[in-house]
C-alpha atoms as a PDB file:
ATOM      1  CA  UNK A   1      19.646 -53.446 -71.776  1.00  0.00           C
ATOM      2  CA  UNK A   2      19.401 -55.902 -69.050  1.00  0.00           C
ATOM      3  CA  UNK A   3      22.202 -54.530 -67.237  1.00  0.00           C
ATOM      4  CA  UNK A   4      20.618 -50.877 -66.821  1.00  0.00           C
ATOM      5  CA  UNK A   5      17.481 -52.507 -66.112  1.00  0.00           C
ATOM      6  CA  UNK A   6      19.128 -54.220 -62.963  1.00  0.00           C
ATOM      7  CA  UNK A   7      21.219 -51.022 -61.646  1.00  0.00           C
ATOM      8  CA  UNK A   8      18.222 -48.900 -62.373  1.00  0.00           C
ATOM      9  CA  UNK A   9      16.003 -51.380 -60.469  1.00  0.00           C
ATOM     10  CA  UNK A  10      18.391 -51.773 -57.655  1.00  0.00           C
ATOM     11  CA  UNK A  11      18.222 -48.129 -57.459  1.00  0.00           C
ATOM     12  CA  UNK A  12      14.784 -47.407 -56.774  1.00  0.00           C
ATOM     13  CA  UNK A  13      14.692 -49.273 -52.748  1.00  0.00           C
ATOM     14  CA  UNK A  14      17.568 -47.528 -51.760  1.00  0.00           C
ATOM     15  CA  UNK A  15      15.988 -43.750 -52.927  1.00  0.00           C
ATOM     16  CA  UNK A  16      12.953 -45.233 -50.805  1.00  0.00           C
ATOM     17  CA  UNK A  17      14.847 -46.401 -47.774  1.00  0.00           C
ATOM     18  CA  UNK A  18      16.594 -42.930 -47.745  1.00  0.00           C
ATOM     19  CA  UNK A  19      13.391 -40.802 -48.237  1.00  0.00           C
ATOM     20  CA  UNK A  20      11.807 -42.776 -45.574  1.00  0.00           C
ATOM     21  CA  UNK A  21      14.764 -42.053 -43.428  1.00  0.00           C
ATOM     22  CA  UNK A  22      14.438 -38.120 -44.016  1.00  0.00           C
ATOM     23  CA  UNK A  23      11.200 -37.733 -43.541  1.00  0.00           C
ATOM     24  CA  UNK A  24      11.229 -40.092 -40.108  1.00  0.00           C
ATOM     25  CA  UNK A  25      14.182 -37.167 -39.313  1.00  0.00           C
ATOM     26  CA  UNK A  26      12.372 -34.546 -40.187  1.00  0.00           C
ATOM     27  CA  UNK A  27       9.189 -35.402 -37.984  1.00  0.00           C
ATOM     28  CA  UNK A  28      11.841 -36.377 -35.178  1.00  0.00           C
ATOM     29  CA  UNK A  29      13.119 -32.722 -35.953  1.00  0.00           C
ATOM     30  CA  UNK A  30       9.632 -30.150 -36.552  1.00  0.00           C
ATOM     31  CA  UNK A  31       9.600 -27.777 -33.690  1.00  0.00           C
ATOM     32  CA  UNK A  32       5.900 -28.357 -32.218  1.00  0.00           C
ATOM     33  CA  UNK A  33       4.952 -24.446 -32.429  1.00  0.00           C
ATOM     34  CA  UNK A  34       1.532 -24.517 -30.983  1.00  0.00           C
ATOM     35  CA  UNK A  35       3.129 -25.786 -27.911  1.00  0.00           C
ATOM     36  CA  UNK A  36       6.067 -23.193 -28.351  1.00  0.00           C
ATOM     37  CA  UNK A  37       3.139 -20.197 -28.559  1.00  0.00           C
ATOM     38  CA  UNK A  38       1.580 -21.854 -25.659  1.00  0.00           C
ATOM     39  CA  UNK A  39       4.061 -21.519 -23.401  1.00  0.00           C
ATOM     40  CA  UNK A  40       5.035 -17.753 -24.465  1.00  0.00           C
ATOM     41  CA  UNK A  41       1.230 -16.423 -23.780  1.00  0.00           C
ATOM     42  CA  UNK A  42       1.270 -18.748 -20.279  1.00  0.00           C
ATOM     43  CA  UNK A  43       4.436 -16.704 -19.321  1.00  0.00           C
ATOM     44  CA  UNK A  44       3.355 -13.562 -20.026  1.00  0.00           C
ATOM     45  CA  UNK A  45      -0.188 -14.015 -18.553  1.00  0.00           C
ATOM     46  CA  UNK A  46       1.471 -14.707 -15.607  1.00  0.00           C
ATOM     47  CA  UNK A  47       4.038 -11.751 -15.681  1.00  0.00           C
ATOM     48  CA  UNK A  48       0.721  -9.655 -16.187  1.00  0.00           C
ATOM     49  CA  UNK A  49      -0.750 -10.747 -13.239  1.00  0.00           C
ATOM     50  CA  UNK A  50       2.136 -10.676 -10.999  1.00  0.00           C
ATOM     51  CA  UNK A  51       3.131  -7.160 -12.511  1.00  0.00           C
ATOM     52  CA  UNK A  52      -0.558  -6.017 -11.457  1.00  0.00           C
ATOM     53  CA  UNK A  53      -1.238  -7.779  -8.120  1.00  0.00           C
ATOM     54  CA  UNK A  54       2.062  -7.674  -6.205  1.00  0.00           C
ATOM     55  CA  UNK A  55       2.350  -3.970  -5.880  1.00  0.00           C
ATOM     56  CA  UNK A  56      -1.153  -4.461  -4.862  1.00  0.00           C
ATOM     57  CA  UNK A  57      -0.494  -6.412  -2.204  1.00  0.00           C
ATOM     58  CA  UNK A  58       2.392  -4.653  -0.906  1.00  0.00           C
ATOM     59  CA  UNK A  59       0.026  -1.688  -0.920  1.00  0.00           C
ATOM     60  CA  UNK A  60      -2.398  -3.570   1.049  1.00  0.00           C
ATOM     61  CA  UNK A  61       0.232  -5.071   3.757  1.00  0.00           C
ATOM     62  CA  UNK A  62       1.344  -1.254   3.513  1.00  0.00           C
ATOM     63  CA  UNK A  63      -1.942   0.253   4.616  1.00  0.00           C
ATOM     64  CA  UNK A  64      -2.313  -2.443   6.916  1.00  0.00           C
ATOM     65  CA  UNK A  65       0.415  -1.029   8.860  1.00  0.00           C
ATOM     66  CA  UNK A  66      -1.385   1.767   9.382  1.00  0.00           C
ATOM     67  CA  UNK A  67      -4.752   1.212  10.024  1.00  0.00           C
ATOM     68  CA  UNK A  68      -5.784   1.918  13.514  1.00  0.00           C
ATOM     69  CA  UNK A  69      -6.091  -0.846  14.852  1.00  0.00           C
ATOM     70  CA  UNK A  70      -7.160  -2.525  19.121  1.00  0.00           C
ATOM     71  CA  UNK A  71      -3.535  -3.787  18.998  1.00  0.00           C
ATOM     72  CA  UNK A  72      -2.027  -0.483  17.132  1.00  0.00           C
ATOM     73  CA  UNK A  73      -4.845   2.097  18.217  1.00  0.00           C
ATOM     74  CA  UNK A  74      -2.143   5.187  16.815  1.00  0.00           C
ATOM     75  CA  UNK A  75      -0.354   3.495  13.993  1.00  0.00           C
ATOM     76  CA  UNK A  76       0.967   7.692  13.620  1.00  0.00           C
ATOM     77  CA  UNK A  77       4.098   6.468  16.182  1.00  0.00           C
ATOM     78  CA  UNK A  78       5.437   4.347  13.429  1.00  0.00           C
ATOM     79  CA  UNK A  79       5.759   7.592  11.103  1.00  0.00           C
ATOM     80  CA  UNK A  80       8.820   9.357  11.414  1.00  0.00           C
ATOM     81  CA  UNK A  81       8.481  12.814  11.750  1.00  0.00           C
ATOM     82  CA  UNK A  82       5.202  13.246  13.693  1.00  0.00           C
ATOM     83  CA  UNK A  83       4.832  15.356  16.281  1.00  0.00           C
ATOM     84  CA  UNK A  84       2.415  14.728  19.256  1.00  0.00           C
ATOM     85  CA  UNK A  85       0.583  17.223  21.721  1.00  0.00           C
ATOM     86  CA  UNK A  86      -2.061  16.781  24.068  1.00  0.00           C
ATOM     87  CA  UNK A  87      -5.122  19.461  24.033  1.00  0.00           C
ATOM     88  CA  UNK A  88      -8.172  19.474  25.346  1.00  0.00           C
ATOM     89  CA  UNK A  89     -11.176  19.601  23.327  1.00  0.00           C
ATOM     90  CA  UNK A  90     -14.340  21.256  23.598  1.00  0.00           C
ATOM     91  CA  UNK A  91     -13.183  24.870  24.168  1.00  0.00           C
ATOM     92  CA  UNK A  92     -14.760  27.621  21.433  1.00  0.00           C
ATOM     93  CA  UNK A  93     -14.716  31.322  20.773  1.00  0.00           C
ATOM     94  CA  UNK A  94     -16.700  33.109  18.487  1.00  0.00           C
ATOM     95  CA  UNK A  95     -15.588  34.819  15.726  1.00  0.00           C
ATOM     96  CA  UNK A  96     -13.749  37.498  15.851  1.00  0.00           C
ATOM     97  CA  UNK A  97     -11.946  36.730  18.696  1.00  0.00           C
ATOM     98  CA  UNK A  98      -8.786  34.464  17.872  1.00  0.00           C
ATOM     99  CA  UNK A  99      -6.722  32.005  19.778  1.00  0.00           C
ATOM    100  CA  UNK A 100      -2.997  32.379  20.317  1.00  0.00           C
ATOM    101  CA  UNK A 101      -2.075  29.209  19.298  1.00  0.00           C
ATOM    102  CA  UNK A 102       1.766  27.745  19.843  1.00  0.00           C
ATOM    103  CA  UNK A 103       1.470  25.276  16.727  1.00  0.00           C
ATOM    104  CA  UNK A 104       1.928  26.749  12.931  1.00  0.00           C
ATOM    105  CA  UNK A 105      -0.049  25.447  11.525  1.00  0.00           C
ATOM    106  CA  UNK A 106      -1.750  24.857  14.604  1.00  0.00           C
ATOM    107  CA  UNK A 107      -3.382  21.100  15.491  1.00  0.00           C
ATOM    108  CA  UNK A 108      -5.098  21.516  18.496  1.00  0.00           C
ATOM    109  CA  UNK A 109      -6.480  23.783  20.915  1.00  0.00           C
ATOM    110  CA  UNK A 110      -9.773  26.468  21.986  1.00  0.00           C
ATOM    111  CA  UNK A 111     -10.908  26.398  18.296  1.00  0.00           C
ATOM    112  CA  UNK A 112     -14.113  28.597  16.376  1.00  0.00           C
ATOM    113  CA  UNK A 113     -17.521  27.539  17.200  1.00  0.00           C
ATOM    114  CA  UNK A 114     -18.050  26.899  13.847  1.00  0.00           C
ATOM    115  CA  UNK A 115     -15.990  23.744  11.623  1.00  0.00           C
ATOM    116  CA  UNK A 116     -14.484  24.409   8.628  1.00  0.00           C
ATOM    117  CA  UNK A 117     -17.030  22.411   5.987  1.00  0.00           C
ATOM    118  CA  UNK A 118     -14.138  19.358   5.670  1.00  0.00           C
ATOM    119  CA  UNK A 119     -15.573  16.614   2.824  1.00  0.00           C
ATOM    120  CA  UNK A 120     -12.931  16.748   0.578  1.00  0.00           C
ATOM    121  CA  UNK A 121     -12.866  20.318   0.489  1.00  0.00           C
ATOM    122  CA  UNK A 122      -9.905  22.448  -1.299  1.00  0.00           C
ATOM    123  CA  UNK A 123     -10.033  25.881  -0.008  1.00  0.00           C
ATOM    124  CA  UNK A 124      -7.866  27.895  -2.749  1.00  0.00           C
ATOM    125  CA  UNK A 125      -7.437  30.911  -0.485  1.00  0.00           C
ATOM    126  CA  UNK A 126      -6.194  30.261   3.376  1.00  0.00           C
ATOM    127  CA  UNK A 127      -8.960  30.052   5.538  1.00  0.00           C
ATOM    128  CA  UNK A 128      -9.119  31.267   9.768  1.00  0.00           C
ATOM    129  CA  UNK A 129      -7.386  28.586  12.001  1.00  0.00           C
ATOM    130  CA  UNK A 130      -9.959  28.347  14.141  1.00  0.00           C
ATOM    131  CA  UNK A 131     -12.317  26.765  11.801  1.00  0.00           C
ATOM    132  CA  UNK A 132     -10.143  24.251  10.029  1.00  0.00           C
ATOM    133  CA  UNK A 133      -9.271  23.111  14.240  1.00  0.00           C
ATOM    134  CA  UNK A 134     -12.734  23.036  14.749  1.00  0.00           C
ATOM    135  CA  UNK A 135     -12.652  20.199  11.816  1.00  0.00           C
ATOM    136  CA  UNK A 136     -10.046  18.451  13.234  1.00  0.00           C
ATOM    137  CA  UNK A 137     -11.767  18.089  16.458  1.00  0.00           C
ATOM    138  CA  UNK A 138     -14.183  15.899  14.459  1.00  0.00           C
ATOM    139  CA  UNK A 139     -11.339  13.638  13.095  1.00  0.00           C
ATOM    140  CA  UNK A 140     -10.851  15.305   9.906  1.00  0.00           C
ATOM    141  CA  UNK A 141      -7.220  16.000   8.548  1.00  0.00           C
ATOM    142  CA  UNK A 142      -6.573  19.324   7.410  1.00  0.00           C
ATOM    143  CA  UNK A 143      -3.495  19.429   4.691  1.00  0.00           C
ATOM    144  CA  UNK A 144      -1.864  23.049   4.406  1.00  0.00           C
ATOM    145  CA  UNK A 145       0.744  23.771   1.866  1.00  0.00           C
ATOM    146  CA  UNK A 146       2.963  26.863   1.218  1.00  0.00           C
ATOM    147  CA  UNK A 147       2.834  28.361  -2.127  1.00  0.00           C
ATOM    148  CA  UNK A 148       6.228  29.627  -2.182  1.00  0.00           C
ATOM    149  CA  UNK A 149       7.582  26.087  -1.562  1.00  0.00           C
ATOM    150  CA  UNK A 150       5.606  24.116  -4.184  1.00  0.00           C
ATOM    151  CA  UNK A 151       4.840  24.272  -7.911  1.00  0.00           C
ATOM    152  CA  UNK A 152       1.608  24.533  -9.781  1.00  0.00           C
ATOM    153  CA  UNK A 153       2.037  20.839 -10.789  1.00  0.00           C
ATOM    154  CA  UNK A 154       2.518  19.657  -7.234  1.00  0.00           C
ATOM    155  CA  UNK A 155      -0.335  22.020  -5.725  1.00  0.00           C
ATOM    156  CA  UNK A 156      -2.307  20.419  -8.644  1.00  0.00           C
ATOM    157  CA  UNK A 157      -1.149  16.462  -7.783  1.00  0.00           C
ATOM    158  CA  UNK A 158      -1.826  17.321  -4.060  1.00  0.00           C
ATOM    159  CA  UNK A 159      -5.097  18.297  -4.874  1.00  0.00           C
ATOM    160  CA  UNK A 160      -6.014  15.099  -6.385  1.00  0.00           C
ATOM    161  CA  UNK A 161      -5.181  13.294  -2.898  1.00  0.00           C
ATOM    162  CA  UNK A 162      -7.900  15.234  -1.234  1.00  0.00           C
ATOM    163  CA  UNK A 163     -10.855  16.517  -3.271  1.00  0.00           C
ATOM    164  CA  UNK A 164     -13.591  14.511  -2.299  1.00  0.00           C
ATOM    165  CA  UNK A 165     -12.333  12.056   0.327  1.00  0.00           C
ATOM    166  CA  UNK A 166     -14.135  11.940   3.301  1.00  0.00           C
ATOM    167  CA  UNK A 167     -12.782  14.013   6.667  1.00  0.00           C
ATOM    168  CA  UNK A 168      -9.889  16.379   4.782  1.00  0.00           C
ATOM    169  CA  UNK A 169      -9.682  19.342   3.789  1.00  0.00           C
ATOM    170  CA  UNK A 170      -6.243  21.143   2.005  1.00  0.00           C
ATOM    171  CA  UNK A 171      -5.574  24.955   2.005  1.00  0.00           C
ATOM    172  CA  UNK A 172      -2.626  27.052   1.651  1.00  0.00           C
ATOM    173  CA  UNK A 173      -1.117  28.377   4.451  1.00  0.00           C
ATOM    174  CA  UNK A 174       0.931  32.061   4.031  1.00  0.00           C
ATOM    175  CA  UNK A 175       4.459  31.942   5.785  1.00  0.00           C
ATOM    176  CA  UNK A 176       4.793  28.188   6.896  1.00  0.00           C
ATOM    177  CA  UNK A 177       8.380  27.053   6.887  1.00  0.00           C
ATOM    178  CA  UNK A 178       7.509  23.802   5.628  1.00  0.00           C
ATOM    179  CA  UNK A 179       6.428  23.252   1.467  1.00  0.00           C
ATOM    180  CA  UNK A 180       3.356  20.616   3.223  1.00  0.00           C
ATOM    181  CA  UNK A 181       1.942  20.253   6.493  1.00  0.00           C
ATOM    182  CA  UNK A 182      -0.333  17.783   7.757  1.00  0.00           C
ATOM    183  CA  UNK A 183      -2.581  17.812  11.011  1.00  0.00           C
ATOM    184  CA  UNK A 184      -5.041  15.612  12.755  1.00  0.00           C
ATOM    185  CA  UNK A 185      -5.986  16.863  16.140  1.00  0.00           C
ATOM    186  CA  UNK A 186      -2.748  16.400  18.203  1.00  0.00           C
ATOM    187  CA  UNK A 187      -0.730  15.129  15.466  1.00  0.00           C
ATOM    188  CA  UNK A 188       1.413  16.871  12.577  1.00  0.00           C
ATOM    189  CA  UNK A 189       3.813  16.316  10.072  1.00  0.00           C
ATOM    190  CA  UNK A 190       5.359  18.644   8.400  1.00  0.00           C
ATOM    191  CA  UNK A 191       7.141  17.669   4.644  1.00  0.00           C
ATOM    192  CA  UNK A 192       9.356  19.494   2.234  1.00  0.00           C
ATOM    193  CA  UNK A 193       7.347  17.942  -1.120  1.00  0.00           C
ATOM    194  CA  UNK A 194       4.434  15.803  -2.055  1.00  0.00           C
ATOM    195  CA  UNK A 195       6.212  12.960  -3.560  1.00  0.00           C
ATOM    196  CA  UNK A 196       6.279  11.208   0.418  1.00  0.00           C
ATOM    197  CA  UNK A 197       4.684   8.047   1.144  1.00  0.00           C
ATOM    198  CA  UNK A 198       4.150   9.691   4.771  1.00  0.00           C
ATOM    199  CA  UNK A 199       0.996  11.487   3.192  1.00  0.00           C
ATOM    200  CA  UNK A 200      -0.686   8.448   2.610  1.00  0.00           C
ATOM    201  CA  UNK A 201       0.315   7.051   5.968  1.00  0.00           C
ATOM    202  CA  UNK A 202      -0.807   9.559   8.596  1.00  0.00           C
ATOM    203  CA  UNK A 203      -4.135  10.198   6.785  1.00  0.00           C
ATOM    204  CA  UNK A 204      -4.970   6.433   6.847  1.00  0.00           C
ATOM    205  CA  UNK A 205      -3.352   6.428  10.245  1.00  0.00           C
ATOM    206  CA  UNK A 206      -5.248   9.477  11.664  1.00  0.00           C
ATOM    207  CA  UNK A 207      -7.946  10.525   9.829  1.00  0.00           C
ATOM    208  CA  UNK A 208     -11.528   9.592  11.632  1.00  0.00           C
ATOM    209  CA  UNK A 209      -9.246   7.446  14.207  1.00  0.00           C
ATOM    210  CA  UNK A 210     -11.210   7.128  17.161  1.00  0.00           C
ATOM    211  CA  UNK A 211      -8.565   7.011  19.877  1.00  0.00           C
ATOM    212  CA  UNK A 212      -7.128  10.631  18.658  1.00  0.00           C
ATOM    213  CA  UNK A 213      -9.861  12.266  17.473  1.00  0.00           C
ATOM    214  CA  UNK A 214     -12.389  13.372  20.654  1.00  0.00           C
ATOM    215  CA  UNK A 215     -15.639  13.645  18.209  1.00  0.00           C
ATOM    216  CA  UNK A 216     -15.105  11.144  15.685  1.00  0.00           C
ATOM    217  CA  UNK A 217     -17.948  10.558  13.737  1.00  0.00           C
ATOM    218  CA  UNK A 218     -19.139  14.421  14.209  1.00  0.00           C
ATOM    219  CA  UNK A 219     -20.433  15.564  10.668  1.00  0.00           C
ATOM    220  CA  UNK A 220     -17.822  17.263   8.400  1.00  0.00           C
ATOM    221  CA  UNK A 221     -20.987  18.590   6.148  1.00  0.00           C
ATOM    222  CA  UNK A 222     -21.378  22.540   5.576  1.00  0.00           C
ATOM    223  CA  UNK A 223     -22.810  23.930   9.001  1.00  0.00           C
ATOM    224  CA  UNK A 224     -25.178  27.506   9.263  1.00  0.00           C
ATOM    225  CA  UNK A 225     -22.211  29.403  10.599  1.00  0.00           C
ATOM    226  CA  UNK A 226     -19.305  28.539   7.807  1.00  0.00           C
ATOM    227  CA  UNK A 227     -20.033  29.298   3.899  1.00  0.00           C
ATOM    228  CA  UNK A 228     -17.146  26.843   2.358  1.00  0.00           C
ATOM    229  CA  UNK A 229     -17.719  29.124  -0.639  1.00  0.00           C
ATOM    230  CA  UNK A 230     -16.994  31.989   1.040  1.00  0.00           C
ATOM    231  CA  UNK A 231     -15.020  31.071   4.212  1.00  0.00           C
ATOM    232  CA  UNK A 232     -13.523  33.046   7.074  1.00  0.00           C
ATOM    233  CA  UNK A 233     -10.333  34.632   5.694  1.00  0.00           C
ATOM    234  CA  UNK A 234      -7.151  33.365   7.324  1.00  0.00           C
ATOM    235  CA  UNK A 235      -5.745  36.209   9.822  1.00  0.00           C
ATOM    236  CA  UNK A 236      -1.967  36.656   9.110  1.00  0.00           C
ATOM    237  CA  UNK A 237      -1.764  39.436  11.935  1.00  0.00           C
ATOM    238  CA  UNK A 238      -0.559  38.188  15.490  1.00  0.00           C
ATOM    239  CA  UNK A 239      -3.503  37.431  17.910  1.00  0.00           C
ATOM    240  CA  UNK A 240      -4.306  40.563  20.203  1.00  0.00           C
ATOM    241  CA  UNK A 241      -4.497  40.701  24.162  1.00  0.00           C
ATOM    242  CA  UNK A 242      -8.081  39.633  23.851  1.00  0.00           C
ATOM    243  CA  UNK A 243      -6.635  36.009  22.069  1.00  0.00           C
ATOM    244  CA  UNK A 244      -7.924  32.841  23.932  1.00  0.00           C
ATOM    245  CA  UNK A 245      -4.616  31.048  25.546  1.00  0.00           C
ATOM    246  CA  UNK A 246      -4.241  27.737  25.338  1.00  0.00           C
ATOM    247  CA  UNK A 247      -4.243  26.714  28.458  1.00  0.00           C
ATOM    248  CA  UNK A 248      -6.741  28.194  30.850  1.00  0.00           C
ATOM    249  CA  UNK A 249      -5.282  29.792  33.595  1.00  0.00           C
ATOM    250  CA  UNK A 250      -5.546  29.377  37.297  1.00  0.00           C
ATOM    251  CA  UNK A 251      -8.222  30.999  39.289  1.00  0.00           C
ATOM    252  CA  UNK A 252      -6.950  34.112  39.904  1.00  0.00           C
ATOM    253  CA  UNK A 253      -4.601  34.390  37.034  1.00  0.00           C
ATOM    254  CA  UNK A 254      -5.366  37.367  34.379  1.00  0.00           C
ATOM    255  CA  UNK A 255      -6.682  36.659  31.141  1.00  0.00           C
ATOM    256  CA  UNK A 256      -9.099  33.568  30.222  1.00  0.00           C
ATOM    257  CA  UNK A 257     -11.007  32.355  27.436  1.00  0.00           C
END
């Protein structure tokens, strides 16, 4: 009896010391979780943010690029593709007479007395030249697209770009060689789809830009003389004998405005 007493009561310390020693482990051991879960929503808070504020700010640096600016007055030069004309402005006919201009779509020149209503407008039906130059005379840009060229869905995505912004106005435009054109007065770029960061750029670029535009500022609301609801038809025909030129001739010269 005494003998198992003593081996069972040397027995007991030792199954102490050794629990002691696991459970010391196992603290030493335990993975602290709430710091673990911690970390994991810090990271992806912070890939949240930087996934929705750095292609924000490349945007912005973007648009700064082209915003006209008194050190970059016509941010358009830095747009490849734009082409660049001088006209005069100030020079209207009255409907019907038509001007033979040497642009198609044309972006500058004699244009109708009357501006083609240009608030975010989106003529579905082309609408007279004449007009829409009128608009652009006022700083407006006037987007024309070719129906041929382009499906529903992009006519439709284009669309959203446009209605309702300020100083545009879109319309098709029957026999262009290009699927989108865009014009400011003396400027134009002419694209073969919508999926073109160049949209975006010349209409910040150009659009109300007071160095190109000789009225910015002039209204773009719906004037007495042009219904936007029922506009001037677009004239497909070639401009008669009686067509304004673009240039005024010399005295002496035949023809005139």
């Amino acid at each position: 009896m005494s003998i198992g007493s003593n081996k069972s009561g040397r027995g007991r310390p030792e199954r102490r010391r050794a629990g002691k020693n696991l459970d010391a482990l196992t603290r030493r051991r335990r993975i602290p979780w709430d710091v673990v879960v911690f970390a994991i929503v810090a990271v992806l808070l912070v890939g949240v943010i930087a996934y929705n504020l750095v292609p924000k700010a490349i945007d912005q640096r973007e648009t700064a690029k082209f915003t006209p600016s008194s050190d970059n007055p016509d941010p358009s030069g830095g747009i490849d593709g734009v082409v660049k004309a001088d006209y005069p402005a100030g020079r209207h006919v009255a409907a019907p007479q038509r001007v033979a201009y040497d642009k198609s779509p044309p972006f500058g020149g004699p244009h109708d007395q009357n501006w083609a209503t240009c608030t975010g407008i989106v003529y579905p039906l082309p609408i007279r030249s004449e007009t829409a130059v009128h608009s652009l005379e006022h700083g407006a840009v006037w987007i024309t697209y070719n129906r041929d060229l382009l499906s529903q869905a992009d006519i439709d995505a284009l669309e959203t770009q446009v209605s309702g912004q300020p100083y545009t106005l879109m319309s098709p435009y029957p026999g262009m060689s290009s699927a989108v054109s865009l014009q400011s007065w003396g400027r134009q770029l002419q694209l073969e789809g919508i999926e073109d960061d160049r949209i975006d750029q010349f209409v910040t670029a150009l659009r109300q830009n007071p160095t190109i535009s000789p009225e910015p500022g002039a209204s773009c609301a719906t004037n007495g003389g042009f219904d936007p609801d029922n506009p001037p038809p677009f004239e497909s025909t070639a401009p008669g004998v009686d067509a304004a030129p673009m240039v005024d001739p010399a005295p002496g010269d035949a023809g005139g405005n």
